[in-house]
N, C-alpha and C. Protein backbone atom coordinates (compact mmCIF):
# COMPACT_ATOMS: atom_id res chain seq x y z
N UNK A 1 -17.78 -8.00 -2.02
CA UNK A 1 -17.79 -9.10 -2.95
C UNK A 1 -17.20 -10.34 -2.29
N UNK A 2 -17.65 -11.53 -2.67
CA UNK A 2 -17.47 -12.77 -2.12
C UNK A 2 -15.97 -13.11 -2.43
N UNK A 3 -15.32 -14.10 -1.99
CA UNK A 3 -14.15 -14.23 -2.25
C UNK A 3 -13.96 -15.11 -3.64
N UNK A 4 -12.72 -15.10 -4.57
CA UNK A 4 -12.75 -15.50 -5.97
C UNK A 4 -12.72 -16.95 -5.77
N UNK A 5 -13.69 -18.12 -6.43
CA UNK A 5 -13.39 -19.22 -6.10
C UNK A 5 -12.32 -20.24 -7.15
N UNK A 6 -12.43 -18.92 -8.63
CA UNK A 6 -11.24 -19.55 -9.28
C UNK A 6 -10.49 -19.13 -9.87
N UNK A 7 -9.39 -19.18 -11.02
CA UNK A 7 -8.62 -18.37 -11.78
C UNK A 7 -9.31 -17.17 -12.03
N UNK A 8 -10.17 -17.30 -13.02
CA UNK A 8 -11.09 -16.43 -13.81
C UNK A 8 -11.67 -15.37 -12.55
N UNK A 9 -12.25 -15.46 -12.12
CA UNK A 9 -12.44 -14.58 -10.87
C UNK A 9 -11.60 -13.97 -9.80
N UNK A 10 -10.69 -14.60 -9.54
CA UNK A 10 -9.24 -14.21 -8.71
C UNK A 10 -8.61 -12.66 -10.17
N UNK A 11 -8.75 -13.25 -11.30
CA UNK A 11 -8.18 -12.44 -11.83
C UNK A 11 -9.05 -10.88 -12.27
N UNK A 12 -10.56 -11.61 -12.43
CA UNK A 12 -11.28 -10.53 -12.46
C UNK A 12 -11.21 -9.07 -11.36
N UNK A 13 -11.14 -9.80 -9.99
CA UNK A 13 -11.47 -8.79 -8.73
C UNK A 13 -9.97 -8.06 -9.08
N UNK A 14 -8.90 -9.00 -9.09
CA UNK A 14 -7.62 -8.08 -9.37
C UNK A 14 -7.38 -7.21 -9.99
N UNK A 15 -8.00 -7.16 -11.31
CA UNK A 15 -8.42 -5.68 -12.12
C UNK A 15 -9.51 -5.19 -11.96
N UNK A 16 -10.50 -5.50 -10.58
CA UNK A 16 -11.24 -4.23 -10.82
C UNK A 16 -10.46 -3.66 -9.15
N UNK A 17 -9.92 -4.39 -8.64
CA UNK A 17 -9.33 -3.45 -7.31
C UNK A 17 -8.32 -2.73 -8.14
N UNK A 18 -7.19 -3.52 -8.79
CA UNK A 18 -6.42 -2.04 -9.43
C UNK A 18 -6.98 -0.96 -10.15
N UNK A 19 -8.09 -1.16 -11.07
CA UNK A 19 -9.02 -0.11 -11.79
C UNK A 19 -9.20 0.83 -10.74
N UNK A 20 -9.34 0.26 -9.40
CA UNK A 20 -9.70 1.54 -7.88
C UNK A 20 -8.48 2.33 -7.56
N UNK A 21 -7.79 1.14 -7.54
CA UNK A 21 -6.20 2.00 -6.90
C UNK A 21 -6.07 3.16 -7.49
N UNK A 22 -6.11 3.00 -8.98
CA UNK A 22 -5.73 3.83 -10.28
C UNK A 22 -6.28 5.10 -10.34
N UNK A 23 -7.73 4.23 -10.48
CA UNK A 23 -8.91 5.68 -9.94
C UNK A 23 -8.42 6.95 -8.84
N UNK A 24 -8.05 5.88 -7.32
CA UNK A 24 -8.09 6.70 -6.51
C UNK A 24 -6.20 7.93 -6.30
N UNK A 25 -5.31 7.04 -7.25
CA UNK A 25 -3.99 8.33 -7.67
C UNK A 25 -4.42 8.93 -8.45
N UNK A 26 -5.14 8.98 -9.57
CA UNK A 26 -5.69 9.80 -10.56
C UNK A 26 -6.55 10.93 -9.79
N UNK A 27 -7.06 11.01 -9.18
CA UNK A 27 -7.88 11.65 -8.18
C UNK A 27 -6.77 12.71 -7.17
N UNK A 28 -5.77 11.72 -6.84
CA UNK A 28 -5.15 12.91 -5.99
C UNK A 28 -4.62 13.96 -6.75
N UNK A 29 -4.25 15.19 -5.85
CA UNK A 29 -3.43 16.61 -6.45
C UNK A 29 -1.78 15.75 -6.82
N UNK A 30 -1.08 16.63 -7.72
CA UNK A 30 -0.05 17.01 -7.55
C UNK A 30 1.20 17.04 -6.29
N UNK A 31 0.53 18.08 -5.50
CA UNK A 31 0.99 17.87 -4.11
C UNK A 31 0.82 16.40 -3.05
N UNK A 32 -0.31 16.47 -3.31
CA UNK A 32 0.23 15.17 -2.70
C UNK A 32 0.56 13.44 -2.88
N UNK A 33 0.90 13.47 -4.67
CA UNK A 33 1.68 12.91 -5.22
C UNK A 33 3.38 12.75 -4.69
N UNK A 34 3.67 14.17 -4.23
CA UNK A 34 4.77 14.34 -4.38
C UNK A 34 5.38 14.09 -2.87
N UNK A 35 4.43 13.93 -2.09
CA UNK A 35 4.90 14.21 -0.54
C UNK A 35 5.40 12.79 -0.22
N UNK A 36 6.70 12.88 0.74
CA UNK A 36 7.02 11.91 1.01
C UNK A 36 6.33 11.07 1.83
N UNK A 37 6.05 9.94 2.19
CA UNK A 37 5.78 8.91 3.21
C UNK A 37 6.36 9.48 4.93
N UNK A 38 5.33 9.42 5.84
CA UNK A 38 6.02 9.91 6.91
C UNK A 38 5.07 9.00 8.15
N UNK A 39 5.81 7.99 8.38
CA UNK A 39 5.84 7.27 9.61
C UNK A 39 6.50 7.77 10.95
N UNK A 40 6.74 8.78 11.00
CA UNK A 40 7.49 9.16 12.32
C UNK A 40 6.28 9.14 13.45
N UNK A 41 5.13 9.15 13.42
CA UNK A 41 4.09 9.50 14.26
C UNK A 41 3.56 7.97 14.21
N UNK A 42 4.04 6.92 13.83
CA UNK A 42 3.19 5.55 14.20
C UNK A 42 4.49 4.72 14.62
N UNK A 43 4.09 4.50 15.91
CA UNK A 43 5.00 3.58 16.57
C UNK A 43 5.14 2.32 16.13
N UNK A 44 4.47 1.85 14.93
CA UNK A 44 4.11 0.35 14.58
C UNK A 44 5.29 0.37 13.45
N UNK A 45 5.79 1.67 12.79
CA UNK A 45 6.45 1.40 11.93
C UNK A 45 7.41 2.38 11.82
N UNK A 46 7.84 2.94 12.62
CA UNK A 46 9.21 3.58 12.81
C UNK A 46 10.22 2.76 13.09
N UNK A 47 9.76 2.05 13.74
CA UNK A 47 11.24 1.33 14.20
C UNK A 47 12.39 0.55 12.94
N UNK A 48 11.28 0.43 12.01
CA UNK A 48 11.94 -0.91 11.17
C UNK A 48 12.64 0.66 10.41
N UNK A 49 13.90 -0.14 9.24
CA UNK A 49 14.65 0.47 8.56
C UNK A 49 14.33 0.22 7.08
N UNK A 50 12.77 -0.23 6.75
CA UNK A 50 12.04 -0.58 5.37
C UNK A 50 13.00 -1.81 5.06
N UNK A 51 13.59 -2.12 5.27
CA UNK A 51 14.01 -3.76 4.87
C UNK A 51 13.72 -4.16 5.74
N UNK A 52 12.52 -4.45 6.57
CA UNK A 52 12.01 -5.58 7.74
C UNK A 52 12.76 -5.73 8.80
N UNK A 53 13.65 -4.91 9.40
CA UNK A 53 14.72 -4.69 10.33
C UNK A 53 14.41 -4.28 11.53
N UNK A 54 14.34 -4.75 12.32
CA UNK A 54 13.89 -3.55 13.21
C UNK A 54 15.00 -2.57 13.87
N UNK A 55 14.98 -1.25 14.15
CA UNK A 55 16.16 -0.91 14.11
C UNK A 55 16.85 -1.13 15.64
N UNK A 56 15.92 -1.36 16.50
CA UNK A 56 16.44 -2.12 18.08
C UNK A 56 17.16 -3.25 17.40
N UNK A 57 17.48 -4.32 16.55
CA UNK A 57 18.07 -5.25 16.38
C UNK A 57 19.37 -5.02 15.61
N UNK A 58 19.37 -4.52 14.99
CA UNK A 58 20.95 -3.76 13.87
C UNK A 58 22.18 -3.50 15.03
N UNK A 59 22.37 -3.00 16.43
CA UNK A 59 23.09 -3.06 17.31
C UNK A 59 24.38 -4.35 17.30
């Protein structure tokens, strides 16, 4: 879809991408609802400490 050129459309695409999001947790199991987040295997985002930190800099 083209990009929204105004309110009314900016707001439209916004509820139909969340209508997807929604769709697509409704869809998952249980299990893997429940599983934690695990970045240990991507070097792009281990480092930081989830507040935008990187943890080479906290020293």
């Amino acid at each position: 879809m083209a990009r929204p050129k105004s309110k009314n459309e900016l707001l439209e695409q916004a509820q139909v991408n969340f209508d997807k999001l929604w769709k697509l947790i409704d869809s998952m199991s249980a299990q893997a609802l429940k599983t934690d987040f695990d970045f240990s295997n991507d070097a792009k985002k281990k480092n930081y400490t989830g507040l935008g930190i990187r943890t080479s800099e906290m020293c």
